[in-house]
C-alpha atoms as a PDB file:
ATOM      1  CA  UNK A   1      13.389  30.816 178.792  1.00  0.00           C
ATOM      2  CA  UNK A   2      16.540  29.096 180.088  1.00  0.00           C
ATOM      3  CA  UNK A   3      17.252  28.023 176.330  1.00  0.00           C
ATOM      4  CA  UNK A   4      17.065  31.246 174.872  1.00  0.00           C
ATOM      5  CA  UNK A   5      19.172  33.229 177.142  1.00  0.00           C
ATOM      6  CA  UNK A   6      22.152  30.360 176.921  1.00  0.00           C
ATOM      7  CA  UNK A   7      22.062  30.913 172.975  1.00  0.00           C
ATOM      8  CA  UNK A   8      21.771  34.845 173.255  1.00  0.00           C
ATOM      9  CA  UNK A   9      24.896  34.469 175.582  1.00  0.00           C
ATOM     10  CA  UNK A  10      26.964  32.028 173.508  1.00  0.00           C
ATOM     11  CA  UNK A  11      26.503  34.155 170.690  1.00  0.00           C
ATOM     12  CA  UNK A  12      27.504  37.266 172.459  1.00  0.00           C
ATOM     13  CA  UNK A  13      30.715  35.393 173.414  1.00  0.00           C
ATOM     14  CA  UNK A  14      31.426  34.124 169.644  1.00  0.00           C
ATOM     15  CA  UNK A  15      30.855  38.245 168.765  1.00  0.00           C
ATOM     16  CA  UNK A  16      33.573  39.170 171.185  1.00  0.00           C
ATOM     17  CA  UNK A  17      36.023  36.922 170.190  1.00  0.00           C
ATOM     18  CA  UNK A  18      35.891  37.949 166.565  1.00  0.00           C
ATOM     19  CA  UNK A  19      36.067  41.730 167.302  1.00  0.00           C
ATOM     20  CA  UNK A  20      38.878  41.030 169.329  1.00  0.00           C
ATOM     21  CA  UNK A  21      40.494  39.285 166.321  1.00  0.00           C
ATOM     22  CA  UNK A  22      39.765  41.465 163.940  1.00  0.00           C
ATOM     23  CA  UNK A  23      41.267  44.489 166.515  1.00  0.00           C
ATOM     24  CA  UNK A  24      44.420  41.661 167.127  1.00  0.00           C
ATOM     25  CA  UNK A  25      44.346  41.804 163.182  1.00  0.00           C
ATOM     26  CA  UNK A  26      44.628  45.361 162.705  1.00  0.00           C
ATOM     27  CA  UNK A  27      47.224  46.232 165.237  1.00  0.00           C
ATOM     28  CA  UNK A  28      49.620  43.700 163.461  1.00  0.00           C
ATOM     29  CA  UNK A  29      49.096  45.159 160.552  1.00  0.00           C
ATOM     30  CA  UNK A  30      51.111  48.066 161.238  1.00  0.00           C
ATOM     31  CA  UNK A  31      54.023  46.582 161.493  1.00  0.00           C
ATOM     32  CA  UNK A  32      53.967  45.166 158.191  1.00  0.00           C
ATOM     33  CA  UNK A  33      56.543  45.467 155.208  1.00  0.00           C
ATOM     34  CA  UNK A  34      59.257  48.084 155.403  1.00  0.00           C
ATOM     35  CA  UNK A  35      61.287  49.462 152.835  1.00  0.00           C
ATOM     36  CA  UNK A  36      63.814  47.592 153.636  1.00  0.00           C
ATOM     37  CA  UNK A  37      61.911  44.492 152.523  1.00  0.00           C
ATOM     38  CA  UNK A  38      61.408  42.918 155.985  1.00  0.00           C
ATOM     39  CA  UNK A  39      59.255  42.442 158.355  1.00  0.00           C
ATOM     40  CA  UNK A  40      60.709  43.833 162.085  1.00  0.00           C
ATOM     41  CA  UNK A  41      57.657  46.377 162.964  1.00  0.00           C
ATOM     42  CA  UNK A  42      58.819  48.849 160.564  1.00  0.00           C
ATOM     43  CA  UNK A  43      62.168  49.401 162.302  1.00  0.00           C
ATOM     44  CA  UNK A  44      64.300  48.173 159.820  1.00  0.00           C
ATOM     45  CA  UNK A  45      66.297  51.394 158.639  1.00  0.00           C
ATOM     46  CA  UNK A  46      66.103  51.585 155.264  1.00  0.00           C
ATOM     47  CA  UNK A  47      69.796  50.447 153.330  1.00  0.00           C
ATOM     48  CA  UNK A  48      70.207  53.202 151.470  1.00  0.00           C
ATOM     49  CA  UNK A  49      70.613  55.168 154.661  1.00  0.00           C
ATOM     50  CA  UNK A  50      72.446  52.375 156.994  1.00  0.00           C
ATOM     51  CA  UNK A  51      75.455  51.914 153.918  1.00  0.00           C
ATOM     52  CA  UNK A  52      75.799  55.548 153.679  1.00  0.00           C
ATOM     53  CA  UNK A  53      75.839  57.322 157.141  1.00  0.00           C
ATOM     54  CA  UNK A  54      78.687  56.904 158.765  1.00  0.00           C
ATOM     55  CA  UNK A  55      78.831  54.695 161.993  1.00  0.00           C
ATOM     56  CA  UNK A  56      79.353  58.442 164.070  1.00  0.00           C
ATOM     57  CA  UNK A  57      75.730  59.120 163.152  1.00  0.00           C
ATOM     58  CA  UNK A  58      72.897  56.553 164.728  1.00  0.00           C
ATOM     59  CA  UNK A  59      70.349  55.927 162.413  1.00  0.00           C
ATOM     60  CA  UNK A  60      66.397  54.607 163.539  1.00  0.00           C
ATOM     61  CA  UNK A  61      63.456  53.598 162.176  1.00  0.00           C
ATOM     62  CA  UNK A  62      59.384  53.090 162.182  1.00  0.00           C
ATOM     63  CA  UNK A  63      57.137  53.014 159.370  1.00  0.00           C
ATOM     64  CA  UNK A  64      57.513  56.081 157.471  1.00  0.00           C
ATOM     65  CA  UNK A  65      60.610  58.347 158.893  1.00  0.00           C
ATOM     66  CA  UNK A  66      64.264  57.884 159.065  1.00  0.00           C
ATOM     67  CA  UNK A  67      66.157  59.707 162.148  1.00  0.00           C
ATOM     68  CA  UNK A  68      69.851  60.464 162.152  1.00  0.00           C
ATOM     69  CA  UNK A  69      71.341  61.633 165.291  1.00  0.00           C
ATOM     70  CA  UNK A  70      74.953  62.893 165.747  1.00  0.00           C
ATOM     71  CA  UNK A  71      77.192  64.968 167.667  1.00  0.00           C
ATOM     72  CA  UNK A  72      77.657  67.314 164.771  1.00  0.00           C
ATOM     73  CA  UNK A  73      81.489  67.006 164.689  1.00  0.00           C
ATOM     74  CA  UNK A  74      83.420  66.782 161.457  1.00  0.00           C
ATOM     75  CA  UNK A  75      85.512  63.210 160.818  1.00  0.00           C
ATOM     76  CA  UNK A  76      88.278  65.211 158.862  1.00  0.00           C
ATOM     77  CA  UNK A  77      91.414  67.774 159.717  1.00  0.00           C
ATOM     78  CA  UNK A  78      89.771  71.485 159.843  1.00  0.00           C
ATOM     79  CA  UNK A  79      91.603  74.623 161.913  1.00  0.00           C
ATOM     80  CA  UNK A  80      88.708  75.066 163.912  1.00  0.00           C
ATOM     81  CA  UNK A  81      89.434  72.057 166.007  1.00  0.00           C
ATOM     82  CA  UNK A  82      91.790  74.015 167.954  1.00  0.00           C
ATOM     83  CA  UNK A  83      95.235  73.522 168.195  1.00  0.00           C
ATOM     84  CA  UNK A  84      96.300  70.743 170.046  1.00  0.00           C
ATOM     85  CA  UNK A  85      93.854  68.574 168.278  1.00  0.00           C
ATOM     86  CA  UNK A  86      94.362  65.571 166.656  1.00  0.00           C
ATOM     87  CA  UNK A  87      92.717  66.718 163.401  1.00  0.00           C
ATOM     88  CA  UNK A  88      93.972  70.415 163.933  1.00  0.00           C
ATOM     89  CA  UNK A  89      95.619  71.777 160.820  1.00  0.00           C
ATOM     90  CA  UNK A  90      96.614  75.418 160.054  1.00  0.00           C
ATOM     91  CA  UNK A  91      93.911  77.659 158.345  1.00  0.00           C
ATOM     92  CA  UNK A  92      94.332  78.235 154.762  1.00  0.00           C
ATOM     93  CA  UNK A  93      96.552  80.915 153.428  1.00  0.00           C
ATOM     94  CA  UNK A  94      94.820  84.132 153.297  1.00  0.00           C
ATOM     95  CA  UNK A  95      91.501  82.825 155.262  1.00  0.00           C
ATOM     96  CA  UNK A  96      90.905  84.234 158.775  1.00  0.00           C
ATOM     97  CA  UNK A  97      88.786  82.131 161.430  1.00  0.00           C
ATOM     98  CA  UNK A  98      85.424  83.120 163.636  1.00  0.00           C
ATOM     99  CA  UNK A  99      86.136  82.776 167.017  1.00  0.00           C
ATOM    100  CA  UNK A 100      86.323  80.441 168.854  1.00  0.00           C
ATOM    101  CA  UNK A 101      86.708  76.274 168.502  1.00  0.00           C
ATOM    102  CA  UNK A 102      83.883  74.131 167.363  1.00  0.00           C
ATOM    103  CA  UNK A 103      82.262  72.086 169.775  1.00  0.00           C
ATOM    104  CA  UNK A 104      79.960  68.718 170.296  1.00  0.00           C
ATOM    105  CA  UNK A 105      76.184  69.499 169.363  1.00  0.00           C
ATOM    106  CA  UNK A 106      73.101  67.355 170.235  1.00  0.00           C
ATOM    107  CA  UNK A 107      71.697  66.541 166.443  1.00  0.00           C
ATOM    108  CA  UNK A 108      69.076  65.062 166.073  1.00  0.00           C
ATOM    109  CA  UNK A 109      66.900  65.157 161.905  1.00  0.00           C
ATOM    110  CA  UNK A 110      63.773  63.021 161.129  1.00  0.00           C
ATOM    111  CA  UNK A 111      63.002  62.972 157.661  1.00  0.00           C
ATOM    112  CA  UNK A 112      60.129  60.677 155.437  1.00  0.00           C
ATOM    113  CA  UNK A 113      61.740  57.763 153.951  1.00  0.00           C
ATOM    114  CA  UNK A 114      59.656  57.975 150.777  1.00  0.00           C
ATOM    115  CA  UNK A 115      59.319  61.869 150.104  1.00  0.00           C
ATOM    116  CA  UNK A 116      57.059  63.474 148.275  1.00  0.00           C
ATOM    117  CA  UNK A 117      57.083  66.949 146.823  1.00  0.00           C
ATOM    118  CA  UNK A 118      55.279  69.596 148.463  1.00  0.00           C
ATOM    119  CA  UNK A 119      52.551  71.267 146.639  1.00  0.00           C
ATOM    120  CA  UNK A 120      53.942  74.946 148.448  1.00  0.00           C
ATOM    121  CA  UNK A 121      57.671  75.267 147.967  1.00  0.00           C
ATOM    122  CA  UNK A 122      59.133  76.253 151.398  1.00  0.00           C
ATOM    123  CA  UNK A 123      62.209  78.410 151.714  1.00  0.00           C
ATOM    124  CA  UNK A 124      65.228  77.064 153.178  1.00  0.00           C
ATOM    125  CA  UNK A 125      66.021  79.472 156.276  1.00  0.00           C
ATOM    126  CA  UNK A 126      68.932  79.829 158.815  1.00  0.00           C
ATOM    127  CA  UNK A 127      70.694  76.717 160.269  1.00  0.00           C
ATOM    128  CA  UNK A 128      70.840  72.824 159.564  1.00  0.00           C
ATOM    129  CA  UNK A 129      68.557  71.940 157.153  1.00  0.00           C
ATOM    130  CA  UNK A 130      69.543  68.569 156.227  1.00  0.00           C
ATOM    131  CA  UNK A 131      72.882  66.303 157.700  1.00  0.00           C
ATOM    132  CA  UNK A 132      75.832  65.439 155.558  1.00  0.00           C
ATOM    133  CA  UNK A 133      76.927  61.646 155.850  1.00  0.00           C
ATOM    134  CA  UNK A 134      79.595  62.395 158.690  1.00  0.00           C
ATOM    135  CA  UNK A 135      76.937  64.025 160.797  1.00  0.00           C
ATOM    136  CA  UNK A 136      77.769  67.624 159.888  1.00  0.00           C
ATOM    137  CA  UNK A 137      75.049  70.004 159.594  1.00  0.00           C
ATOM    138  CA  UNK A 138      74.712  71.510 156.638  1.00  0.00           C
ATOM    139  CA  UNK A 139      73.464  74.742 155.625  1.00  0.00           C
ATOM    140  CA  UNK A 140      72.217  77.074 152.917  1.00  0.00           C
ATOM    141  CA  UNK A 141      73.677  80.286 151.023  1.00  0.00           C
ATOM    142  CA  UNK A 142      72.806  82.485 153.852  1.00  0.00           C
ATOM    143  CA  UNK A 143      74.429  84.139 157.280  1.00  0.00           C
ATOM    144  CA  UNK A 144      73.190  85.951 159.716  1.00  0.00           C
ATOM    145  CA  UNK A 145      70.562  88.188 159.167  1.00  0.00           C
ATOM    146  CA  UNK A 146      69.427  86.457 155.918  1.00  0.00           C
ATOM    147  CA  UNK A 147      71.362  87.888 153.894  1.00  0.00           C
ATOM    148  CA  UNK A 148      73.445  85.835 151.134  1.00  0.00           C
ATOM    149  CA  UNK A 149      77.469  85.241 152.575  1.00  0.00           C
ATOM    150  CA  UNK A 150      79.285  88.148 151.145  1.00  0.00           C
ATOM    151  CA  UNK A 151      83.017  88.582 150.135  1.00  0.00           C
ATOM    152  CA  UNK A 152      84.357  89.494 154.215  1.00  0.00           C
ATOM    153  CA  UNK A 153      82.490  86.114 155.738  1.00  0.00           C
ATOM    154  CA  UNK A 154      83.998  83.954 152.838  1.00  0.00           C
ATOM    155  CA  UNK A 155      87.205  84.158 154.221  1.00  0.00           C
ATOM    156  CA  UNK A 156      86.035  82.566 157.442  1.00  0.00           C
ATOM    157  CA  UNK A 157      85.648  79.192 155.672  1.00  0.00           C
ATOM    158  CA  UNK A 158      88.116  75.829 155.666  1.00  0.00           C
ATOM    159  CA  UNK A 159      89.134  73.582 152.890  1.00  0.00           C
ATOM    160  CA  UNK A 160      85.854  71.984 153.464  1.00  0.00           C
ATOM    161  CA  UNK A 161      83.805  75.030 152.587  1.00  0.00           C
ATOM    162  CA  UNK A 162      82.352  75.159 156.443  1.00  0.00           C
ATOM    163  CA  UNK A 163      82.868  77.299 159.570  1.00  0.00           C
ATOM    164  CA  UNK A 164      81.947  77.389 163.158  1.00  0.00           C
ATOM    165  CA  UNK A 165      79.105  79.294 164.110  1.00  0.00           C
ATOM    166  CA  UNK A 166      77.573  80.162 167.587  1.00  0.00           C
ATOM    167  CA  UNK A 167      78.045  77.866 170.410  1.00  0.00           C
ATOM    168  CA  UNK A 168      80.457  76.206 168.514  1.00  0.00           C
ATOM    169  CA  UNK A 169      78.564  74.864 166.223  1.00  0.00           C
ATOM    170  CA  UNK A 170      80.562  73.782 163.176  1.00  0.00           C
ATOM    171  CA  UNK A 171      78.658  73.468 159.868  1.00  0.00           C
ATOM    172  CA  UNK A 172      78.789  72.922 155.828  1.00  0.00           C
ATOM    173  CA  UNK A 173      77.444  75.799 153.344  1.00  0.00           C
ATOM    174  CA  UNK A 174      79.806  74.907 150.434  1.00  0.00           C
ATOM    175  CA  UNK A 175      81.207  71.623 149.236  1.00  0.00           C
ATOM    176  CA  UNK A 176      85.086  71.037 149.937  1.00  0.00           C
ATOM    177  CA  UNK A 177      87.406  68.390 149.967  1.00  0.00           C
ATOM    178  CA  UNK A 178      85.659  66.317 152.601  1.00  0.00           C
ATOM    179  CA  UNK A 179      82.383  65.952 150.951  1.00  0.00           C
ATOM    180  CA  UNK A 180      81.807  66.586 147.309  1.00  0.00           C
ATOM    181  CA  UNK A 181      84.412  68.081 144.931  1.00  0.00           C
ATOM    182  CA  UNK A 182      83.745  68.128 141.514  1.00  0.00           C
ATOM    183  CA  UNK A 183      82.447  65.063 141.349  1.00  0.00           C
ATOM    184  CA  UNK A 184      78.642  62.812 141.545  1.00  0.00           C
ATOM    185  CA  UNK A 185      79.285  62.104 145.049  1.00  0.00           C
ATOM    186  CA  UNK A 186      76.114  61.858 147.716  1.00  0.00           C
ATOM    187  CA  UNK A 187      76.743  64.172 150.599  1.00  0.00           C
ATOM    188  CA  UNK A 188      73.733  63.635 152.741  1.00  0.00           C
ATOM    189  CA  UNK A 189      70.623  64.364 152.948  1.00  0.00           C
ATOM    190  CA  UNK A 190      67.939  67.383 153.503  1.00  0.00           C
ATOM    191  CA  UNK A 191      65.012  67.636 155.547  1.00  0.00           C
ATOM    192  CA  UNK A 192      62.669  67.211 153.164  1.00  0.00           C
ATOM    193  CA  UNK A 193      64.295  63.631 152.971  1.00  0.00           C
ATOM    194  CA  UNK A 194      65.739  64.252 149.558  1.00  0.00           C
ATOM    195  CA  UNK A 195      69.120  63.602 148.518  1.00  0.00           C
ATOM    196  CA  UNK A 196      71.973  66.084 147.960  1.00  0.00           C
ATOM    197  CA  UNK A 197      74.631  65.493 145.316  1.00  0.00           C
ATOM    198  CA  UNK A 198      77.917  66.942 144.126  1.00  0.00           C
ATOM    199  CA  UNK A 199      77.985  69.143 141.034  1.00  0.00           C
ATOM    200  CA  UNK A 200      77.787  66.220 138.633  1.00  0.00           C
ATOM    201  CA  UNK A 201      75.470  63.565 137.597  1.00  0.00           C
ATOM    202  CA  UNK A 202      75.756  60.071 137.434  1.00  0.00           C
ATOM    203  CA  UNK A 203      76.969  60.021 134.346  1.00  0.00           C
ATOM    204  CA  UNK A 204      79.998  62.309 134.674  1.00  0.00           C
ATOM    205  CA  UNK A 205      78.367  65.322 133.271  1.00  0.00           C
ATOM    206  CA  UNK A 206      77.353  68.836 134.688  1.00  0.00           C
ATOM    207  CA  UNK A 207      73.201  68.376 135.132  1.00  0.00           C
ATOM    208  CA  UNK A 208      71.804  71.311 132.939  1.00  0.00           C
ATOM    209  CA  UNK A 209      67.835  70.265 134.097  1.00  0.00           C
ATOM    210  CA  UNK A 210      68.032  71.573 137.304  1.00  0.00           C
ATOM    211  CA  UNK A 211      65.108  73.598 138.746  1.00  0.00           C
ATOM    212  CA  UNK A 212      65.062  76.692 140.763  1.00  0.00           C
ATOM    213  CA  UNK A 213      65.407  74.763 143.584  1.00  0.00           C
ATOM    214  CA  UNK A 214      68.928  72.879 142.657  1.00  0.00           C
ATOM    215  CA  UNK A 215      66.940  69.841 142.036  1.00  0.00           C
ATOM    216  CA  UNK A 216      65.785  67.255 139.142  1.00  0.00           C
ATOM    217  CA  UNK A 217      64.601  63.547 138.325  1.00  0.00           C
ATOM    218  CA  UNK A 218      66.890  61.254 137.792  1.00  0.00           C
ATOM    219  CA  UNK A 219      69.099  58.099 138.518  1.00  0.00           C
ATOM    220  CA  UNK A 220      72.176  57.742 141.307  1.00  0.00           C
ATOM    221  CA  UNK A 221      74.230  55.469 142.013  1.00  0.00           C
ATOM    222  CA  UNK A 222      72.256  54.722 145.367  1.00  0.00           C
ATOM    223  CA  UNK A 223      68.657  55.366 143.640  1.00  0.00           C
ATOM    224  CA  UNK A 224      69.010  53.340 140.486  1.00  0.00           C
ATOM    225  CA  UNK A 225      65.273  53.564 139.761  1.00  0.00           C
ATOM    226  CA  UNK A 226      65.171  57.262 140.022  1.00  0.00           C
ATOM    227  CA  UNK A 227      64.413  59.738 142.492  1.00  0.00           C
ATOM    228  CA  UNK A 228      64.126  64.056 142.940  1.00  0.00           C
ATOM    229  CA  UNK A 229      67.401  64.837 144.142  1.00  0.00           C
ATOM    230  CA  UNK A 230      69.295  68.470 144.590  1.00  0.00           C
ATOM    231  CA  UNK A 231      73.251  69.060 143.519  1.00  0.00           C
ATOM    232  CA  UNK A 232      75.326  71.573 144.903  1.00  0.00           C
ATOM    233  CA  UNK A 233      75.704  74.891 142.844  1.00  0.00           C
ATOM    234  CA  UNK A 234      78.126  74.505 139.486  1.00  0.00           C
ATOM    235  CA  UNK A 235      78.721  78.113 140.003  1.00  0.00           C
ATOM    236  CA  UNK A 236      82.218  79.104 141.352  1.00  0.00           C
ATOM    237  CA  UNK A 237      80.856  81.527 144.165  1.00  0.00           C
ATOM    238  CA  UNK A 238      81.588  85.034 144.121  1.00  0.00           C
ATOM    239  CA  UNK A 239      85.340  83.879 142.591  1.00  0.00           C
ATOM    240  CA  UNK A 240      86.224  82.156 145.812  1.00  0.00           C
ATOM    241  CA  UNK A 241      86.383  78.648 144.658  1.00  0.00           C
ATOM    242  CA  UNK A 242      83.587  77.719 146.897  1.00  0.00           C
ATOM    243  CA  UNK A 243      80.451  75.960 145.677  1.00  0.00           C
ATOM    244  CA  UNK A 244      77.045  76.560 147.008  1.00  0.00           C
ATOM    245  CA  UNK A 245      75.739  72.960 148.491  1.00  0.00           C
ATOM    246  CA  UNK A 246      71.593  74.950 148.421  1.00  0.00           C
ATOM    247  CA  UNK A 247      69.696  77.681 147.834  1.00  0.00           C
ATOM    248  CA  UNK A 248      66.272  78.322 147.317  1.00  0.00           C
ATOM    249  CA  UNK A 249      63.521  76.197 149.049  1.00  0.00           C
ATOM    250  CA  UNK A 250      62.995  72.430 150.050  1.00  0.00           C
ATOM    251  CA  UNK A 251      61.604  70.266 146.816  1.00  0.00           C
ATOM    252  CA  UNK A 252      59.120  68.313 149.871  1.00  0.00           C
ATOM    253  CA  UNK A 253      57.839  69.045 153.060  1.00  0.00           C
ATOM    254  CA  UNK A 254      60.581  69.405 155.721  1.00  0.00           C
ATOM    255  CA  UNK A 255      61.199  67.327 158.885  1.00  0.00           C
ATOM    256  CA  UNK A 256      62.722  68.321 161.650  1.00  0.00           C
ATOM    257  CA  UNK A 257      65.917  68.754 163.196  1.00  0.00           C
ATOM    258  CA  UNK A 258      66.876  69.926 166.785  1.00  0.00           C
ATOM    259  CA  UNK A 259      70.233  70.952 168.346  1.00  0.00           C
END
C-alpha cells in the first residue's frame, strides 16, 4: 500500500512541475517581439515614433500602445507667449489675440501602435485629438459650441495657424510655418494612432484620393510599406490663408488623451 501511494505522489509532483512550466511559459510569452524588432517586454517604443517626437515629448511603450506625454507648449516664436518671453514675437498685422498667455498643460495621448480602421467612423469633437511632433495639441475645424471657426475667430490665430484657448491652453487647428506648409511633411499624430501629413504626398503632388475623412493608402517617407494616413485640408480656408489640419471623423478607433 506503501508502494502505491509513493508513485501516486511522485507523479503528482512531476504534474505540478509541468503546469508550473507551462504557466512560467505563458507569462514570458508576453513579452515577446515588439515592433521595434526586439525583445525588452514590449517596451521598446516603436522608431518611427522615438526619431520623430521631439525630445520635449516622452514617449513609452508595452505591447500594443504608444504614449506621448508633454507639457503642451510650442518649441517656436508665437505672440501668445507673452511679452517678455524668449520666443515672444508681435502678433501678425491685422490679427487680434484671445486673452490671455498660454500656459504649461499636463498631456498625456495613448494611441495603438498598429491601427486599424474602425468599422463605425467616429466624429472628431472639441479639443486635442491627436499631438503634433513638438507636443502641441492639435485640433479640428471646430470652436466652441461646435460650430465650424468663422471669419471673427480667424483673426485670433498666429503664423502657426494656432491660438490659446481656456486655461491657457495653446493649440494647432491649421497648419503654419512651424509644422506643415505646403509641403509632405509629418506633423504628428491622431488618436486613432494614424498619421497626419501636410497638404502633399510623398511624391510632391496634391493627393486627389482622399476620403471624407482627409485620409488615404499610401507610402511616406516614414511608412515606406504603406499605411492609412490623413493630410491637412488643400483648401485655402474661408480666404484666410489658413489650412484645415482635420475635419470629419477618426479613420480608427480613438485612444485617449487627458489634460
Amino acid at each position: 500500500m506503501k508502494k502505491i501511494n509513493l508513485i501516486i505522489t511522485g507523479m503528482s509532483v512531476i504534474a505540478l512541475a509541468v503546469t508550473s512550466f507551462s504557466c512560467s511559459s505563458s507569462d514570458d510569452s508576453t513579452n515577446a517581439t515588439t515592433d521595434a524588432g526586439t525583445t525588452t517586454g514590449c517596451t521598446a517604443v516603436p522608431a518611427v515614433f522615438s526619431s520623430n517626437y521631439k525630445t520635449a515629448v516622452t514617449l513609452s511603450a508595452d505591447c500594443t500602445t504608444v504614449t506621448m506625454k508633454s507639457n503642451g507648449t510650442p518649441d517656436h516664436v508665437t505672440p501668445y507667449w507673452g511679452v517678455g518671453h524668449a520666443l515672444y514675437e508681435t502678433q501678425t498685422t491685422g490679427q487680434t489675440l484671445t486673452p490671455g498667455s498660454l500656459s504649461a498643460q499636463v498631456f498625456s495621448m495613448t494611441i495603438p501602435v498598429n491601427p486599424v480602421a474602425a468599422t463605425t467612423k467616429e466624429a472628431t469633437s472639441l479639443g486635442p485629438i491627436g499631438m503634433a511632433l513638438n507636443g502641441v495639441a492639435i485640433y479640428n475645424d471646430r470652436e466652441g459650441g461646435n460650430v465650424p471657426v468663422d471669419s471673427n475667430t480667424l483673426t485670433t490665430f498666429d503664423r502657426a495657424g494656432a491660438h490659446s484657448g481656456p486655461g491657457g491652453l495653446y493649440h494647432y487647428h491649421f497648419n503654419g510655418d512651424f509644422t506643415s506648409d505646403d509641403d509632405a511633411k509629418l506633423i504628428g499624430w491622431l488618436r486613432d494612432g494614424f498619421p497626419i501629413y501636410g497638404r502633399k504626398d510623398k511624391d510632391g503632388t496634391y493627393p486627389s484620393t482622399l476620403d471624407s475623412n482627409g485620409g488615404h493608402i499610401g507610402a511616406t517617407v516614414e511608412y515606406p510599406n504603406g499605411i492609412y494616413h490623413y493630410h491637412c485640408s488643400n483648401v485655402n480656408y474661408l480666404n484666410s490663408g489658413y489650412y484645415i489640419l482635420k475635419a470629419g471623423s477618426y479613420h480608427g478607433t480613438k485612444g485617449t488623451f487627458s489634460s
